[in-house]
Structure formats: C-alpha cells, structure tokens
Protein backbone atom coordinates (compact mmCIF):
# COMPACT_ATOMS: atom_id res chain seq x y z
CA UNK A 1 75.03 69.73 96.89
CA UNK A 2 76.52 66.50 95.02
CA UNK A 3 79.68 67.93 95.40
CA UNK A 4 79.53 69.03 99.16
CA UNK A 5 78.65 64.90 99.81
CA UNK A 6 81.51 63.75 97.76
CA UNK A 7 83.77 66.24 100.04
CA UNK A 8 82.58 65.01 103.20
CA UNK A 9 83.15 61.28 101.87
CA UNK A 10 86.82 62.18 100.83
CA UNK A 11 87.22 64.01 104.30
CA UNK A 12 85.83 60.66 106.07
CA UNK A 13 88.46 58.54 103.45
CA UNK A 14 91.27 60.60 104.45
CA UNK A 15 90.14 60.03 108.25
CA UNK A 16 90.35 56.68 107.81
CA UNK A 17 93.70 56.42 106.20
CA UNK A 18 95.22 58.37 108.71
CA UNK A 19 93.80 56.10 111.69
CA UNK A 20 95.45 52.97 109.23
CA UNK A 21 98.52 54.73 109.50
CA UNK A 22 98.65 55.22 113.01
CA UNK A 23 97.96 51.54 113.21
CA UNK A 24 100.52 50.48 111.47
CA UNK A 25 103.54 52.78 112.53
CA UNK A 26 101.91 51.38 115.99
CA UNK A 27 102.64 47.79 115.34
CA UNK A 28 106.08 48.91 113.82
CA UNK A 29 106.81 50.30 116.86
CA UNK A 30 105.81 47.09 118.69
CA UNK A 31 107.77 45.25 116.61
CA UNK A 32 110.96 47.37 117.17
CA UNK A 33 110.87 47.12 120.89
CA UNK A 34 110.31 42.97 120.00
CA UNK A 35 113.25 43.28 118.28
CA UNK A 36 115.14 45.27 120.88
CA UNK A 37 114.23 42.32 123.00
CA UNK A 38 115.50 39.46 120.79
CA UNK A 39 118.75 41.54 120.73
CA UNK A 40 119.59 42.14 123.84
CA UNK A 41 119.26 38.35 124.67
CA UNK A 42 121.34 37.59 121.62
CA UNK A 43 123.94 40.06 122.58
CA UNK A 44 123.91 38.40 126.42
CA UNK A 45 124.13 34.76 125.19
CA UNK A 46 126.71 35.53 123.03
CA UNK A 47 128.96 36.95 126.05
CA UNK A 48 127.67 33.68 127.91
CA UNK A 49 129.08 31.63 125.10
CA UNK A 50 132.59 33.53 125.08
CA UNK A 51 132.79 33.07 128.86
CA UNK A 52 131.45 29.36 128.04
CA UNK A 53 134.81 28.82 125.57
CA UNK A 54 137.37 30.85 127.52
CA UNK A 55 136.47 28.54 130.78
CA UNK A 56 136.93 25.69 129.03
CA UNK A 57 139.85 26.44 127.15
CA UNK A 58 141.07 27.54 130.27
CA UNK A 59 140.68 24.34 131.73
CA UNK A 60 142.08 22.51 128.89
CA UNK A 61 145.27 24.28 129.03
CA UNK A 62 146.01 24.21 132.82
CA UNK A 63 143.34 22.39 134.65
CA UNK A 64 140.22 23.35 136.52
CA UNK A 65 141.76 24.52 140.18
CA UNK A 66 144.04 27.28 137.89
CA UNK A 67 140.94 27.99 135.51
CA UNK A 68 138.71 28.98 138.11
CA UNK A 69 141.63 31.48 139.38
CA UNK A 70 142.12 32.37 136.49
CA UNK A 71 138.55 33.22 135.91
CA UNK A 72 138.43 35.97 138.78
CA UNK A 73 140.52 38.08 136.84
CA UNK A 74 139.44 38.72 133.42
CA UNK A 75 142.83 40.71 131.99
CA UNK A 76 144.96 37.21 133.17
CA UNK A 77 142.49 35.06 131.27
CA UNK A 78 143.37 36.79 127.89
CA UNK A 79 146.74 36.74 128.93
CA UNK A 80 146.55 32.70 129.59
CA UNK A 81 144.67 32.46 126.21
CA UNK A 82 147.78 33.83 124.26
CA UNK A 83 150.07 31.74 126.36
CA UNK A 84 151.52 28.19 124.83
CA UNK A 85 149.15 25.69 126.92
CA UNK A 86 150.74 23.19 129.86
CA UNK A 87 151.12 19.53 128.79
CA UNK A 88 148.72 18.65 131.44
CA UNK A 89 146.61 15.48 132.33
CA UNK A 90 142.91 15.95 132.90
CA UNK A 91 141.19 14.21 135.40
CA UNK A 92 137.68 12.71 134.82
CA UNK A 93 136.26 15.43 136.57
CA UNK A 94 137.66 18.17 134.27
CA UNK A 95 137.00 15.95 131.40
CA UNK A 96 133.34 15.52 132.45
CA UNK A 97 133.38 19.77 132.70
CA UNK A 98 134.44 20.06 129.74
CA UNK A 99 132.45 18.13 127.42
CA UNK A 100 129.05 19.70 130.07
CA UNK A 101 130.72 23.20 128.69
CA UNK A 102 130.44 21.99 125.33
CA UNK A 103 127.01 21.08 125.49
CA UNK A 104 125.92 24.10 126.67
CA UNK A 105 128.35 25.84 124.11
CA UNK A 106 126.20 23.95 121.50
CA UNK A 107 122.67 24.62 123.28
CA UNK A 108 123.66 28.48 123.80
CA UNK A 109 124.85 28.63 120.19
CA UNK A 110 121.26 27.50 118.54
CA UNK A 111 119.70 29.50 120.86
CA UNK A 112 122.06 32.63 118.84
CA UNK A 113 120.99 31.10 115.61
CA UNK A 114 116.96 31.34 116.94
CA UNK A 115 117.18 34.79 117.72
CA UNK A 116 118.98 35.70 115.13
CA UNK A 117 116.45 34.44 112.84
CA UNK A 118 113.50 35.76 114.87
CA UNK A 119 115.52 39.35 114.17
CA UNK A 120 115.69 38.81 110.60
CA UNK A 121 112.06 37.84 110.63
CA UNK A 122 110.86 40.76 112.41
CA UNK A 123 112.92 42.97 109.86
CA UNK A 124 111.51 41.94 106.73
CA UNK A 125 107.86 42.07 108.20
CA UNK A 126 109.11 45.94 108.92
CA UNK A 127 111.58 46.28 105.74
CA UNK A 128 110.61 43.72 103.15
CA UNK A 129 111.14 41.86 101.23
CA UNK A 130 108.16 39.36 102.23
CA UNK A 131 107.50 36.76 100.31
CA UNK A 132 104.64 35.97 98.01
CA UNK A 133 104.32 39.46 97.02
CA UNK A 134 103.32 40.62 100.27
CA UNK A 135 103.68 44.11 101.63
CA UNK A 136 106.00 44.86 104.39
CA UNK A 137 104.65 47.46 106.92
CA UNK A 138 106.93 50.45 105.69
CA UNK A 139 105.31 49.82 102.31
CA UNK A 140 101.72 49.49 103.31
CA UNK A 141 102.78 53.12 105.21
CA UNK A 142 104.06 55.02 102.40
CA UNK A 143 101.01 53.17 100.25
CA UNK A 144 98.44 54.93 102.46
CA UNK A 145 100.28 58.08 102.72
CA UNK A 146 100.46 58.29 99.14
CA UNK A 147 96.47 57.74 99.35
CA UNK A 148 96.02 60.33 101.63
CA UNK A 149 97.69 62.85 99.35
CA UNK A 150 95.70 61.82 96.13
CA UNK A 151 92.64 62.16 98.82
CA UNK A 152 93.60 66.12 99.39
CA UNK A 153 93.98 66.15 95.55
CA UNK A 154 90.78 65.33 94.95
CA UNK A 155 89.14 67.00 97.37
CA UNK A 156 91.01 70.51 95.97
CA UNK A 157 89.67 70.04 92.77
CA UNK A 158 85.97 69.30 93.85
C-alpha cells in the first residue's frame, strides 16, 4: 500500500516537471521570436544607415542635384563612391543636409547599439551566462529533465 502512494506521488512529480518544461521551452520560444524581432529591425536600420552615409557622401563629393541622381541608380552610386570626389563648393542648403544626415546617422546608430544589446540580453536569459549565479532557461530545462529521469528511476525501483 505505502509503496503504491509513493508511486502515485512520483507519477504526480513527474507530471509536474513535465508541465515546467513545457513552460519554459514556451517562454524560450517567445523569446526567440522577440529576438527575431529585435533583428530584423537591426538588420533594416543598419541598411537605413548605409543609405544614410552613401547619400551624404554622395553629396559631399558632387553636390545634392547629382546625389539625388545618383541615388536612383544604386550600381552608379558604388561606382561614384570609388571615384576621386569633385572639388566642389557646398551651398548652405547641402551643408544644412548634411550635418541633418549626420544626426540621424548618429540617432540610427544608438538605436543599432540598443538592439543589439536587447539581442545579447535576450541570449544570455536563453544561453547563460546570467549573472549572480542565476540559471538561464536552457539550464533550468535540462535541470528538470534530468529530474524527470531520476523521477522514472525511482519509481522503477519502488
């Protein structure tokens, strides 16, 4: 009888680790598709920011009426990038473009470094390490799946 109890408690234990486990590979998954998120953004700014640099180069070297041509056609603006820049004068206006480019060069570029840390973040909740000894979810998975196994044990030799 004693033993029967202490089967059907183990059974109940190894119920409940499972449902843990679900839980957690749950919020990993969560936290992947957060992290999917946070990269595509990253990945788009980042192409913002190269089209942010190449415009303003652009305009640097030859002005803003042959930048924006230039601009249509993205094989010429690679070529105009290798190309020794014009001796040109800049007008206010292209002046006041460039250093507006700049800022949002700057603005686009901490917005990279945010996401990038909000990736890193995310990863060593999943991956470890975490700090103050903590348990990152991966860990806290293979803990209670190594429960669940001494569980079985046990119950095998009741």
């Amino acid at each position: 009888m004693f033993k029967y109890t202490q089967k059907k408690h183990y059974k109940a234990k190894i119920l409940v680790t499972q449902k843990k486990v679900w839980d957690l590979e749950f919020l990993k998954d969560q936290y992947l598709l957060m992290r999917e998120g946070f990269r595509n953004e990253y990945d788009s700014t980042k192409e913002r920011i190269d089209a942010l640099v190449s415009y303003k180069d652009l305009i640097t070297r030859m002005g803003m009426e042959k930048a924006k041509e230039m601009m249509k056609n993205p094989e010429k603006v690679h070529e105009a990038l290798r190309d020794k820049a014009e001796n040109i004068q800049l007008s206010q206006e292209e002046r006041d473009t460039i250093e507006t480019l700049e800022k949002d060069i700057k603005a686009k570029t901490e917005d990279t470094e945010r996401l990038k840390k909000q990736m890193e973040t995310l990863d060593m909740q999943m991956e470890g390490p975490l700090p103050a000894g903590q348990n990152c979810l991966n860990e806290q998975i293979e803990g209670l799946r190594t429960i669940g196994g001494l569980l079985k044990d046990k119950i095998k030799k009741l």
